[in-house]
N, C-alpha and C. Protein backbone atom coordinates (compact mmCIF):
# COMPACT_ATOMS: atom_id res chain seq x y z
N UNK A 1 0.84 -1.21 0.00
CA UNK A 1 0.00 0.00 0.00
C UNK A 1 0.87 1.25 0.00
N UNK A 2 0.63 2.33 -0.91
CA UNK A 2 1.19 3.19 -1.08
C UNK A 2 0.88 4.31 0.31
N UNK A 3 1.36 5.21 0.83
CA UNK A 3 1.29 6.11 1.94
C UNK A 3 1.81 7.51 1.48
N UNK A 4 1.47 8.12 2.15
CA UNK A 4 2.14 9.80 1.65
C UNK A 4 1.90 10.50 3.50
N UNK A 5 2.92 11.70 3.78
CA UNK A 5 3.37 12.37 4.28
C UNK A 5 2.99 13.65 4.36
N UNK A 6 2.36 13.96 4.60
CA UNK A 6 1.78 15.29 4.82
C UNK A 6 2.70 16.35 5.63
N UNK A 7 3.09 17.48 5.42
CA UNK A 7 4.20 18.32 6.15
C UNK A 7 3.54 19.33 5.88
N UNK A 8 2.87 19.75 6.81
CA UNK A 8 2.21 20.97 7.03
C UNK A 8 2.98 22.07 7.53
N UNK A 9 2.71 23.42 7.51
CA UNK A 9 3.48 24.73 8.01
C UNK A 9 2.16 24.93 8.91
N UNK A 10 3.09 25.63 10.18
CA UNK A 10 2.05 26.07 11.13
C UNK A 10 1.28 27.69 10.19
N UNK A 11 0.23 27.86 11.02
CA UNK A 11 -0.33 28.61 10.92
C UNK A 11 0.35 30.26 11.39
N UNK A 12 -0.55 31.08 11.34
CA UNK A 12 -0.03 32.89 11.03
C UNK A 12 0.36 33.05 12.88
N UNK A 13 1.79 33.32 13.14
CA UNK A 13 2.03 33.71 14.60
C UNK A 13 1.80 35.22 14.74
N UNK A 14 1.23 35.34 16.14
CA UNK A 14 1.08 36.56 16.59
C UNK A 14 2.55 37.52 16.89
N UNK A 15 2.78 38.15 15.90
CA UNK A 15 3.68 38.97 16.31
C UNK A 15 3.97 39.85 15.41
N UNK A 16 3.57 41.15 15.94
CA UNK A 16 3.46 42.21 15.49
C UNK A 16 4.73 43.25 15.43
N UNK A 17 5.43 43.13 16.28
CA UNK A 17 6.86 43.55 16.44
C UNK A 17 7.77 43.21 14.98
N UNK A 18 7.67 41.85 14.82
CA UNK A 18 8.01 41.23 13.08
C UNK A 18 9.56 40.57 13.60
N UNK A 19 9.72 39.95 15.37
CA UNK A 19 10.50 39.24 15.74
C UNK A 19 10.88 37.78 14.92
N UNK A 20 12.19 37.46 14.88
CA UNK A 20 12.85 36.77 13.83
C UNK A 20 12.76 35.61 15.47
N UNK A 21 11.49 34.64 15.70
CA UNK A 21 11.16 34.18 16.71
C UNK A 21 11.97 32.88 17.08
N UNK A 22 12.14 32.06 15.81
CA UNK A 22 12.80 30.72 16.04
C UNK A 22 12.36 29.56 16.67
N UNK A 23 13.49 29.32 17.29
CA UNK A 23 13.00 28.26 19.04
C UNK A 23 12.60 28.71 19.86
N UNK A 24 12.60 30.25 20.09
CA UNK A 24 11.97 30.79 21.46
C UNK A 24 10.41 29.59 21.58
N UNK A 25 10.48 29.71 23.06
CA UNK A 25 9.02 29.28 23.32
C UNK A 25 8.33 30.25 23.64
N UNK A 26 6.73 30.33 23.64
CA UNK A 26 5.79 30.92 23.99
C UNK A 26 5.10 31.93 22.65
N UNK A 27 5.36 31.54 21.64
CA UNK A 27 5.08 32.31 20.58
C UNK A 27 3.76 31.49 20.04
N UNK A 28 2.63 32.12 20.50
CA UNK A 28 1.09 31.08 20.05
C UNK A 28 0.63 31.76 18.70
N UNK A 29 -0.10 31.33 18.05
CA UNK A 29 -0.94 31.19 17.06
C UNK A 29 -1.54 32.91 17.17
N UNK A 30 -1.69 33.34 16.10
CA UNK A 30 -2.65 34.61 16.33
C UNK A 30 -3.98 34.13 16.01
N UNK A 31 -5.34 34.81 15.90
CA UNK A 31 -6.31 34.66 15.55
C UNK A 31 -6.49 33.87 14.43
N UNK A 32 -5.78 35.03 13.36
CA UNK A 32 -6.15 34.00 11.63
C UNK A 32 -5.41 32.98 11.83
N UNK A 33 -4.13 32.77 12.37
CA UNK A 33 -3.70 31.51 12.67
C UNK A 33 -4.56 30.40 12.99
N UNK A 34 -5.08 30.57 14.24
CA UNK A 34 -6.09 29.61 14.58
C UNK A 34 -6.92 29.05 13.72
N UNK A 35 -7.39 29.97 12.86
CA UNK A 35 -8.68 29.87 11.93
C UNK A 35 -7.66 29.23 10.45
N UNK A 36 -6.67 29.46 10.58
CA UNK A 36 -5.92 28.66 9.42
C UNK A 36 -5.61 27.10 10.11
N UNK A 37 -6.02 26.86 10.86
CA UNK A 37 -5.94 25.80 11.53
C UNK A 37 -7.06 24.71 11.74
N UNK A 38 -7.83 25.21 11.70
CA UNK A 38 -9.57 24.96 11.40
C UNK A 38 -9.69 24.37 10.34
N UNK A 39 -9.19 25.52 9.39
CA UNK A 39 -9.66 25.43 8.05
C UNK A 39 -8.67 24.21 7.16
N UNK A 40 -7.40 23.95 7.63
CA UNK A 40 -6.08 22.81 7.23
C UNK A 40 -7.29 21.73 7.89
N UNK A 41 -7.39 21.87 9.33
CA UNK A 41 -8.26 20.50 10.31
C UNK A 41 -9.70 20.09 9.01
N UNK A 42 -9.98 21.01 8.44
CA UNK A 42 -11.60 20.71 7.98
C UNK A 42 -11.05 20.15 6.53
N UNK A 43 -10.14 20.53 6.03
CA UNK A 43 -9.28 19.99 4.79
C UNK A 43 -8.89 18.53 4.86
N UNK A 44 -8.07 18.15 6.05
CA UNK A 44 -7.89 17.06 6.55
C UNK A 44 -9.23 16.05 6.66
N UNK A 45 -10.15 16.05 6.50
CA UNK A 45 -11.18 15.32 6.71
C UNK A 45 -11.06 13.65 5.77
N UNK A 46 -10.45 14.41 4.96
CA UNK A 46 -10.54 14.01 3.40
C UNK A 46 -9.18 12.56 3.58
N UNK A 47 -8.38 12.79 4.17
CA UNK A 47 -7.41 12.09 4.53
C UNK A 47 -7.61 10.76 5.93
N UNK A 48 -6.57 9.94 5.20
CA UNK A 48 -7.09 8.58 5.92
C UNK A 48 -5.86 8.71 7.15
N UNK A 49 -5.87 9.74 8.08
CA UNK A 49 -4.45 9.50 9.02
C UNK A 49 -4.49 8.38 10.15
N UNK A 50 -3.32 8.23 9.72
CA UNK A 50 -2.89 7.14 10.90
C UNK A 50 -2.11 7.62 12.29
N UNK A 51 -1.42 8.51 12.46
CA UNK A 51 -0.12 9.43 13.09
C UNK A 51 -0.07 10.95 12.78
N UNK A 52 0.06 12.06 14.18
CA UNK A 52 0.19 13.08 12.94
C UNK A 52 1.22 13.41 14.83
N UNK A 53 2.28 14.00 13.86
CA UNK A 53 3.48 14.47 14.66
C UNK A 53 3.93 16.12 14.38
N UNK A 54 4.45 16.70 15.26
CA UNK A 54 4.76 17.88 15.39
C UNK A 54 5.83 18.12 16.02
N UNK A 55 6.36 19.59 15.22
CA UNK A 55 7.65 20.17 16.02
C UNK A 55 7.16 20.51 18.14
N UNK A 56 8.20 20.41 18.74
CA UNK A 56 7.53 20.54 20.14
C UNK A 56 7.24 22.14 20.28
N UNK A 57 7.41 23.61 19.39
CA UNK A 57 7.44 24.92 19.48
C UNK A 57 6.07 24.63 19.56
N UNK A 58 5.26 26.03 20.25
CA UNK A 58 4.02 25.96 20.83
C UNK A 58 2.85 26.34 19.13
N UNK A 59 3.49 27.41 18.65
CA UNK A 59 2.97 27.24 17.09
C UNK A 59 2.63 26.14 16.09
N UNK A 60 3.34 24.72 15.82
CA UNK A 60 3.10 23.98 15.62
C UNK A 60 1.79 22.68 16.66
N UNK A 61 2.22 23.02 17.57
CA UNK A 61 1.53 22.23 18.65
C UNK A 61 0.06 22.68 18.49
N UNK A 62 -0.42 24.12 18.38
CA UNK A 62 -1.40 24.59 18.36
C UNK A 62 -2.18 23.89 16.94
N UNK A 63 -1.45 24.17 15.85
CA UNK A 63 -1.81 23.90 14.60
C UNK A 63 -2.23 22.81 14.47
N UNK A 64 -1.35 21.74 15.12
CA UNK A 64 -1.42 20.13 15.18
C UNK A 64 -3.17 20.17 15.73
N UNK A 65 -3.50 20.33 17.06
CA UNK A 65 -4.53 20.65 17.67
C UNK A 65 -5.69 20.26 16.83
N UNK A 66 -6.42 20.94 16.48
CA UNK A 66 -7.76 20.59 15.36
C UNK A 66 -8.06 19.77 14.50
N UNK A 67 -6.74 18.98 14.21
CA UNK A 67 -6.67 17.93 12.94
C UNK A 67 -6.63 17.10 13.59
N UNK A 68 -6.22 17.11 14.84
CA UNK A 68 -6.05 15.52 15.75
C UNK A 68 -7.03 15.72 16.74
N UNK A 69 -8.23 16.57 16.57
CA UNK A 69 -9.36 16.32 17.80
C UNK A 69 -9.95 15.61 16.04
N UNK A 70 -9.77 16.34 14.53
CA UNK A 70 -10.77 16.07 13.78
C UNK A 70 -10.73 14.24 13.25
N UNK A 71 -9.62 13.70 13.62
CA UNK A 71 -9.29 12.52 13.63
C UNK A 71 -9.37 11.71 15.05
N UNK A 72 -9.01 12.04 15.86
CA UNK A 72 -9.00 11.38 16.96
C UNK A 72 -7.93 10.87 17.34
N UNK A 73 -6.74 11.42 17.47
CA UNK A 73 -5.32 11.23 17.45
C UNK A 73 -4.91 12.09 18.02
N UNK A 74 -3.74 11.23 18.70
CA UNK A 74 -2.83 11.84 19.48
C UNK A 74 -2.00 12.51 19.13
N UNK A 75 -1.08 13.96 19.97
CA UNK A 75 -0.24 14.45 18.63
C UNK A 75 0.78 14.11 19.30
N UNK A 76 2.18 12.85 18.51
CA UNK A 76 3.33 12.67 18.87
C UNK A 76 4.43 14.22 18.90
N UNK A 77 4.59 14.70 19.68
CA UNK A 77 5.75 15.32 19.65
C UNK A 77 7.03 15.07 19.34
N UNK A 78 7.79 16.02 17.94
CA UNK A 78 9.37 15.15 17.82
C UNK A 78 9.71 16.35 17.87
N UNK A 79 11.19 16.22 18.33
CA UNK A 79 12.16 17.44 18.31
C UNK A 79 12.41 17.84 17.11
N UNK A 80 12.87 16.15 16.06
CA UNK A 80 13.31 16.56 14.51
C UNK A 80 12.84 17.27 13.82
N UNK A 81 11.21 17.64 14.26
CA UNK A 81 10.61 18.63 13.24
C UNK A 81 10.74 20.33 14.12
N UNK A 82 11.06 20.74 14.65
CA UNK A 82 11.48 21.76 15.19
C UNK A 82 12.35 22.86 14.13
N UNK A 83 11.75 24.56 14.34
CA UNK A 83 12.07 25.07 13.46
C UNK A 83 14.11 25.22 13.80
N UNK A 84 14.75 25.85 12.58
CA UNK A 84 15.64 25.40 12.11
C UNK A 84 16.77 26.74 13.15
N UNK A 85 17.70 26.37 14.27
CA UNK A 85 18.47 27.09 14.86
C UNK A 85 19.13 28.04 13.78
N UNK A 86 19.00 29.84 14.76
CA UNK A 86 19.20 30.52 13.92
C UNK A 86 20.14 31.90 14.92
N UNK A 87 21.22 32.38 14.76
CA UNK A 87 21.58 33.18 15.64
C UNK A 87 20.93 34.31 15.65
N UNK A 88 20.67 34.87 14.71
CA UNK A 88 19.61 36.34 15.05
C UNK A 88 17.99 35.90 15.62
N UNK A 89 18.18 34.66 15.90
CA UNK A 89 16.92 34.79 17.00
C UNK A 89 16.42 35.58 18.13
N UNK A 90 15.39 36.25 17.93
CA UNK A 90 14.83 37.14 19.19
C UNK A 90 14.90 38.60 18.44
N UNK A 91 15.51 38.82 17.29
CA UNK A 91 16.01 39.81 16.74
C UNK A 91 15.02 40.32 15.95
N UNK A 92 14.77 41.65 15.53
CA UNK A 92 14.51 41.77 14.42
C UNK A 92 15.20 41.67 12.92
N UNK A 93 14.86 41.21 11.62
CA UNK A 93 15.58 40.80 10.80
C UNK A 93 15.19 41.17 9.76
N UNK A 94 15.06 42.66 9.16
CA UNK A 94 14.49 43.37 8.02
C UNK A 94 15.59 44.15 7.47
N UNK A 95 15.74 44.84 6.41
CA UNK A 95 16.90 45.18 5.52
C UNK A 95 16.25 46.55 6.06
N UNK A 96 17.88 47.11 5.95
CA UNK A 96 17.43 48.91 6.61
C UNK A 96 16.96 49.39 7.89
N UNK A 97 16.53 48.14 8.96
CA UNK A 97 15.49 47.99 10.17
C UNK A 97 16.34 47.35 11.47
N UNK A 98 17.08 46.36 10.94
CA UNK A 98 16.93 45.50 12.12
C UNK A 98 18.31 44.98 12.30
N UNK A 99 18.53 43.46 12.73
CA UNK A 99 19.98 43.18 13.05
C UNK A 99 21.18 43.53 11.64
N UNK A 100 20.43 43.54 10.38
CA UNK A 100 21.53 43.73 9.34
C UNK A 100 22.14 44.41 9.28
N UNK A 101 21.76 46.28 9.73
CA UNK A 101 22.32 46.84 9.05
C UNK A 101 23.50 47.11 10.86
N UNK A 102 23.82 46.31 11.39
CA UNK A 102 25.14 46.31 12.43
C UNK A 102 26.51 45.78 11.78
N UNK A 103 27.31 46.02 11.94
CA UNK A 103 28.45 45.49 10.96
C UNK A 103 28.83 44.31 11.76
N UNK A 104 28.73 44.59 13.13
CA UNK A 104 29.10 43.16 13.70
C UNK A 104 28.11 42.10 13.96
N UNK A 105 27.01 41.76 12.84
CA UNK A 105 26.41 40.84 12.25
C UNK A 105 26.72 40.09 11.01
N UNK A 106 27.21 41.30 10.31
CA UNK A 106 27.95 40.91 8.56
C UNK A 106 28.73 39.41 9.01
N UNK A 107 29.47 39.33 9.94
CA UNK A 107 30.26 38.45 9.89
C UNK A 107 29.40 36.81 9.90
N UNK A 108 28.91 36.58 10.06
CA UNK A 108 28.00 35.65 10.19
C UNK A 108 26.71 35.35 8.97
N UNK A 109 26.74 35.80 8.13
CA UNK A 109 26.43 35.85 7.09
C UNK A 109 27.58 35.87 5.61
N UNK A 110 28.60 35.37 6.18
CA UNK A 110 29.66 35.04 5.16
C UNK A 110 29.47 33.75 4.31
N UNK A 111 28.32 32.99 4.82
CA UNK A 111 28.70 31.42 3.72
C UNK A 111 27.14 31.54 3.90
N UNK A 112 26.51 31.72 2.56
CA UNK A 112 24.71 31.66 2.89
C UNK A 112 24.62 30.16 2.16
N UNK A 113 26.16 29.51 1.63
CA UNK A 113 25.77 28.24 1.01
C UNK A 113 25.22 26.98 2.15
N UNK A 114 25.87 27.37 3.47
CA UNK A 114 26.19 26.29 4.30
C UNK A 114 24.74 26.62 5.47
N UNK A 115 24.44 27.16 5.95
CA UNK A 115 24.52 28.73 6.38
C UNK A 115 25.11 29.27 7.07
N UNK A 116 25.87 30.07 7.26
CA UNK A 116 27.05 30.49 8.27
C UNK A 116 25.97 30.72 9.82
N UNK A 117 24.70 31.75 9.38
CA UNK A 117 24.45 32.27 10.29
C UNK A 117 23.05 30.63 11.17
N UNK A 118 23.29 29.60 10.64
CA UNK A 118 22.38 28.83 11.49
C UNK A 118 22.72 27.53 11.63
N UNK A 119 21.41 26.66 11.62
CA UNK A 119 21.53 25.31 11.70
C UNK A 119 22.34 24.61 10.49
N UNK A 120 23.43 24.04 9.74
CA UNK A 120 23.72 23.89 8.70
C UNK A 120 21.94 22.93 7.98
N UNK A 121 22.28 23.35 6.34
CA UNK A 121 20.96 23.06 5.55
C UNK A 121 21.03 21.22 5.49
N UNK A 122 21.84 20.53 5.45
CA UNK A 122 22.31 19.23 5.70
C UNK A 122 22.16 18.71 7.07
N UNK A 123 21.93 19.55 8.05
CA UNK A 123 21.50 18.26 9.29
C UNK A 123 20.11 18.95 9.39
N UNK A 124 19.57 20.04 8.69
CA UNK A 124 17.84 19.80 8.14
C UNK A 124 17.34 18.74 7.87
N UNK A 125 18.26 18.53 6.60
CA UNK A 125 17.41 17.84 5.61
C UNK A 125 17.56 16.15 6.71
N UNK A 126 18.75 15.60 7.11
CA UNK A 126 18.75 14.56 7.80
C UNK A 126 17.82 14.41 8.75
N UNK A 127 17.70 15.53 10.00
CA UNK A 127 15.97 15.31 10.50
C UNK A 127 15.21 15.66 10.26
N UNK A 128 14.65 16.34 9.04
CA UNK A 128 13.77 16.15 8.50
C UNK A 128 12.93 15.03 7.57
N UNK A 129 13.94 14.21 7.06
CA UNK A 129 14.00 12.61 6.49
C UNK A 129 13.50 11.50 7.54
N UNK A 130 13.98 11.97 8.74
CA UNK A 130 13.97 11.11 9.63
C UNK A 130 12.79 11.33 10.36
N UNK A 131 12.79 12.44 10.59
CA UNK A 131 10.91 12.70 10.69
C UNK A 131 10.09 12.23 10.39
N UNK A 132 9.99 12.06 8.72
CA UNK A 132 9.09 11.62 8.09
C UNK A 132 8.50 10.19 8.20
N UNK A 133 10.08 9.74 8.26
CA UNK A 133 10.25 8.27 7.68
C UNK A 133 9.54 7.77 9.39
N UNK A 134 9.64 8.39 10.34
CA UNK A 134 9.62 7.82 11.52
C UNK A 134 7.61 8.08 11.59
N UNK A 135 7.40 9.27 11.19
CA UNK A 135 5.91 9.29 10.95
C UNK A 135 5.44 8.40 9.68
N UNK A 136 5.69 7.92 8.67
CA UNK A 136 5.01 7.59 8.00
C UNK A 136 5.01 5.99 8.33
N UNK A 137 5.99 5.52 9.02
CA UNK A 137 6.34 4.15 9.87
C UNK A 137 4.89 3.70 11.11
N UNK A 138 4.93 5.14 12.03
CA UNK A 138 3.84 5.00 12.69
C UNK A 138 2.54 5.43 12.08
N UNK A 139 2.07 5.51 11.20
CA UNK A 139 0.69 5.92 10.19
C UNK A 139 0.48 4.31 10.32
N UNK A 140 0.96 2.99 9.92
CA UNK A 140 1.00 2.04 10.17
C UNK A 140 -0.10 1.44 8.73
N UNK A 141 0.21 1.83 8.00
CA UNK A 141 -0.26 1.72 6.13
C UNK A 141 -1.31 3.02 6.15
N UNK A 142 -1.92 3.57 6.53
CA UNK A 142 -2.78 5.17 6.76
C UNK A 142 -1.42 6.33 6.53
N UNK A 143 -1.82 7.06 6.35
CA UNK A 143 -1.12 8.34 5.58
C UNK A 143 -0.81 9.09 7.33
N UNK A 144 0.02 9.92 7.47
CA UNK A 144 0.72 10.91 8.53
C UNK A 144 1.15 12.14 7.89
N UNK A 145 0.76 12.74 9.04
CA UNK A 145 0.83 14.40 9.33
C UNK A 145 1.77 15.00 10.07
N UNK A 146 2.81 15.42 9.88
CA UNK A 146 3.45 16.52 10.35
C UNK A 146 3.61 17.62 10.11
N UNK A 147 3.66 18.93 11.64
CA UNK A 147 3.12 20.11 11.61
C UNK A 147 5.27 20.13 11.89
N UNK A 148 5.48 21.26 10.86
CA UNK A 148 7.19 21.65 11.51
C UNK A 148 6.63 22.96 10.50
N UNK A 149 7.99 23.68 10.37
CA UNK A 149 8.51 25.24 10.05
C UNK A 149 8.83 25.20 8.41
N UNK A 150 8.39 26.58 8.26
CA UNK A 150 8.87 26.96 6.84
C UNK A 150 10.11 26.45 6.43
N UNK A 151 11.30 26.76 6.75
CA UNK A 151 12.58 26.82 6.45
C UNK A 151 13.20 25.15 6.18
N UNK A 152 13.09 24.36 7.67
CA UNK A 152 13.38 22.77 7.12
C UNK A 152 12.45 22.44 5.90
N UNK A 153 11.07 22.48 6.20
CA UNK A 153 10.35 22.14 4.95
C UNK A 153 11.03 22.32 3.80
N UNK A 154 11.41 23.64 3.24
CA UNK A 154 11.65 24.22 1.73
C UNK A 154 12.81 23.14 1.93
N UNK A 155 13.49 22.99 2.86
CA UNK A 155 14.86 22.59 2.43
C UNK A 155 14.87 20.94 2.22
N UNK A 156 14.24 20.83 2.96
CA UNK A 156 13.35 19.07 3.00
C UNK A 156 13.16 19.15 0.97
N UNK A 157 12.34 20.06 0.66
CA UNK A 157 11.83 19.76 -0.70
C UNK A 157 12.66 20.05 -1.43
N UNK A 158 13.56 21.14 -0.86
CA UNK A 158 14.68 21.38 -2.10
C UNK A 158 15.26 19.85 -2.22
N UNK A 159 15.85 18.78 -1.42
CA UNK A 159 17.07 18.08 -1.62
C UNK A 159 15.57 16.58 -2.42
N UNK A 160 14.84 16.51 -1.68
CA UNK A 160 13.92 15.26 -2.74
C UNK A 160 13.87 15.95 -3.73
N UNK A 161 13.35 16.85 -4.31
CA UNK A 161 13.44 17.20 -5.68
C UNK A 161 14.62 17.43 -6.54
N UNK A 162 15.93 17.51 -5.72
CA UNK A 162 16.93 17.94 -6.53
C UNK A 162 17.49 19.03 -6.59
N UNK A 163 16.85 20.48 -6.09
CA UNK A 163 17.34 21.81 -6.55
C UNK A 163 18.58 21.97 -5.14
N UNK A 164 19.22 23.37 -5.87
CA UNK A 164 19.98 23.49 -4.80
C UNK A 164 19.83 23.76 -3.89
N UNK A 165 19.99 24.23 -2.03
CA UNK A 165 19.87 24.42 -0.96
C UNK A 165 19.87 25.91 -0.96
N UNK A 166 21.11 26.58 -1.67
CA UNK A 166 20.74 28.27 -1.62
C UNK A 166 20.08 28.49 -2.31
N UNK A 167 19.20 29.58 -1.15
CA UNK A 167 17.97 29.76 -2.16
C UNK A 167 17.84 31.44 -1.70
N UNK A 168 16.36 32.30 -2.15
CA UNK A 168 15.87 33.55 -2.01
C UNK A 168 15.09 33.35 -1.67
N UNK A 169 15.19 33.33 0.50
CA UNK A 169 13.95 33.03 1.05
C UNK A 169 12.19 33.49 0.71
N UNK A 170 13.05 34.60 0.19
CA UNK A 170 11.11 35.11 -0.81
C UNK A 170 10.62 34.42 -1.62
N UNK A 171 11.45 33.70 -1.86
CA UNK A 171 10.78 32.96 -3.21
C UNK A 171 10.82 31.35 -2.66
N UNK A 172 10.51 30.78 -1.41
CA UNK A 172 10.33 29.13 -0.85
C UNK A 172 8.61 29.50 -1.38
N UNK A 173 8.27 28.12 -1.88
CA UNK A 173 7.29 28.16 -2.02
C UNK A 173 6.26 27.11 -1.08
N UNK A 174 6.29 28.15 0.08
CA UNK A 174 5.65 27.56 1.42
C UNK A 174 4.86 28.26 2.55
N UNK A 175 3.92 28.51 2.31
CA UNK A 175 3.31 29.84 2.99
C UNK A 175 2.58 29.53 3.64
N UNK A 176 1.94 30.02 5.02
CA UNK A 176 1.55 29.77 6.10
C UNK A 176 0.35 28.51 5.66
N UNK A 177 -0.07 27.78 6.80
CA UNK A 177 -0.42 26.79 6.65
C UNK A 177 -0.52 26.13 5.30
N UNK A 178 0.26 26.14 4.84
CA UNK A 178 0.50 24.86 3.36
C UNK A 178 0.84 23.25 3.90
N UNK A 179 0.34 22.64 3.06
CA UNK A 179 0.71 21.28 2.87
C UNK A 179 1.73 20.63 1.89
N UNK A 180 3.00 20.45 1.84
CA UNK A 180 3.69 19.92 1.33
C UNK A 180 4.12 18.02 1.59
N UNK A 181 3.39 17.65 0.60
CA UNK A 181 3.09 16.30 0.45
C UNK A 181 4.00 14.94 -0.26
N UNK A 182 4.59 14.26 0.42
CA UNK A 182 5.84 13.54 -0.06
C UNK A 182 4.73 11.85 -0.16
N UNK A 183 4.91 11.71 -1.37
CA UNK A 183 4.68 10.26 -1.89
C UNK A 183 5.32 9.54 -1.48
N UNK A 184 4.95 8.21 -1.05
CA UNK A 184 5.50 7.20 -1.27
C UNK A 184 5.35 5.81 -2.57
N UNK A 185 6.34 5.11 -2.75
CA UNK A 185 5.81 4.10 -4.07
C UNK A 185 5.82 3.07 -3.09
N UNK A 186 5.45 1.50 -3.64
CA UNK A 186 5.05 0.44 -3.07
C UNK A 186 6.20 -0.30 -2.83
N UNK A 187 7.35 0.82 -2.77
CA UNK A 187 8.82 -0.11 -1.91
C UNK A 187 9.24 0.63 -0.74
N UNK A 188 8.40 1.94 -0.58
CA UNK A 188 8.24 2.53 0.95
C UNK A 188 9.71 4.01 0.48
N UNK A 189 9.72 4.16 -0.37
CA UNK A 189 10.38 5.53 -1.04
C UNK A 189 9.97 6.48 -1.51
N UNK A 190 10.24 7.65 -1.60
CA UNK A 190 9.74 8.77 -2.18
C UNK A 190 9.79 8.71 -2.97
N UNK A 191 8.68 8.96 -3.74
CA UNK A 191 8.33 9.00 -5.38
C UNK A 191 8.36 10.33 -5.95
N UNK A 192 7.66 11.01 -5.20
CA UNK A 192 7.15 12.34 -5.62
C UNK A 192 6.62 13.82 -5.09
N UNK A 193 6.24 14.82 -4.93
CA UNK A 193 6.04 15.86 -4.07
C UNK A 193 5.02 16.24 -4.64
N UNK A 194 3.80 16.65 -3.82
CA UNK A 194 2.66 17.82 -4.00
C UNK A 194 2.81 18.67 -3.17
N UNK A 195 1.67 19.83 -3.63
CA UNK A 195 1.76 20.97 -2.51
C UNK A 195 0.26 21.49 -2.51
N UNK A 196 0.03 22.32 -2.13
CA UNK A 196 -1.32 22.73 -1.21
C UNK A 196 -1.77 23.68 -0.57
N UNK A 197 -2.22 24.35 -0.67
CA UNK A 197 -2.36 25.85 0.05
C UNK A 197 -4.39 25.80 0.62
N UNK A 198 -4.26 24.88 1.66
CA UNK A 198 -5.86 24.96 2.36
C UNK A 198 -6.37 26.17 2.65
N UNK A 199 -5.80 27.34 3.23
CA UNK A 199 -5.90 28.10 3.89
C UNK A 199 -5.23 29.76 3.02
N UNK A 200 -5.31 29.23 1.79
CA UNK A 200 -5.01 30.34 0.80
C UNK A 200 -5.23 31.49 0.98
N UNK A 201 -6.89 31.47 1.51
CA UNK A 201 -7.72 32.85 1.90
C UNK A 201 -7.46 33.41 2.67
N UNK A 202 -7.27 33.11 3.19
CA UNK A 202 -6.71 33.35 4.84
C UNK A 202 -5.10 34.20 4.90
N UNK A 203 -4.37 33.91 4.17
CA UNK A 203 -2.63 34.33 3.49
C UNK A 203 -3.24 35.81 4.22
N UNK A 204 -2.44 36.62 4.86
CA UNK A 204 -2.13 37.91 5.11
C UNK A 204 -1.73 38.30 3.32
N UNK A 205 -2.24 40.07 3.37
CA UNK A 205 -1.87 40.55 1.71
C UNK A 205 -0.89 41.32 2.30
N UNK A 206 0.36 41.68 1.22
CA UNK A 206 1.53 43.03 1.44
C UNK A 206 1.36 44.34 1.36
């Protein structure tokens, strides 16, 4: 039996300041968040889950929430899906605004291949693989859900698909509550990638 992977992005966080939040804890869901959460949970209907796992940050946890009262599942907590260590955490991080324009930040932004300034993009992609593989193991032939962060995700999809790792974070194509969907074929491998935007309406405009 074929299975697929569901990798959801949490929903819209409250923060108005425009803090570069990370691992901090205590960063909950804003309103439309919530309601992008609803609306992923009421999407989910449609899906046969077996497992649905989440990063342990309180944003994901929240998100997880509604899809696993709408199933009846427990939400496994994993660390591996946890958003991606970043040193300007807590910071603000806008061009002209915030930690960039300090010179004694430049330095840390010298290798954007590797990333100088974070988690390297290669022990992403390793727990993020391992994530999966460990949720789609416990789905137990039923399909699994995991709620983790923009950033592993894109990078999760950059390396199954092939493209390179540096990228122009404006342009990941992964926006608040999306579904990015990893196939499996009938030898328990990735076949293929979809994507998904439940909660489209909902997207904050610029």
């Amino acid at each position: 039996m074929t299975q697929a992977v569901h990798v959801l992005r949490h929903g819209e966080v409250e923060n108005p300041e425009k803090i570069l939040y990370g691992r901090q804890p205590g960063w909950r869901l804003s309103t439309r968040g919530e309601e992008m959460a609803k609306v992923v949970a009421d999407w989910s209907k449609n899906l046969n889950l077996g497992a649905i796992h989440a990063s342990p940050l309180q944003r994901a946890q929240e998100t997880a929430a509604p899809i696993a009262a709408t199933h009846n599942l427990a939400i496994t907590t994993d660390e591996k899906l946890i958003e991606a260590a970043n040193i300007f955490e807590g910071k603000k991080f806008e061009l002209g605004s915030g930690v960039l324009k300090h010179p004694s930040s430049w330095w840390h932004l010298r290798n954007p291949a590797k990333p100088s300034w974070g988690e390297p993009y290669t022990e992403q992609i390793e727990r993020m693989l391992a994530a999966v593989f460990q949720a789609r193991d416990a789905a137990n032939g039923k399909d699994a859900l995991v709620v983790s962060h923009q950033l592993p995700i894109w990078i999760l999809r950059s390396a199954v698909e092939g493209r390179r790792l540096l990228h122009d974070p404006r342009k990941r194509i992964c926006t608040l509550a999306s579904v990015t969907t990893l196939h499996f074929d009938n030898e328990g491998m990735i076949e293929n990638v979809s994507y998904t935007e439940p909660a489209k309406h909902l997207l904050p405009t610029k």
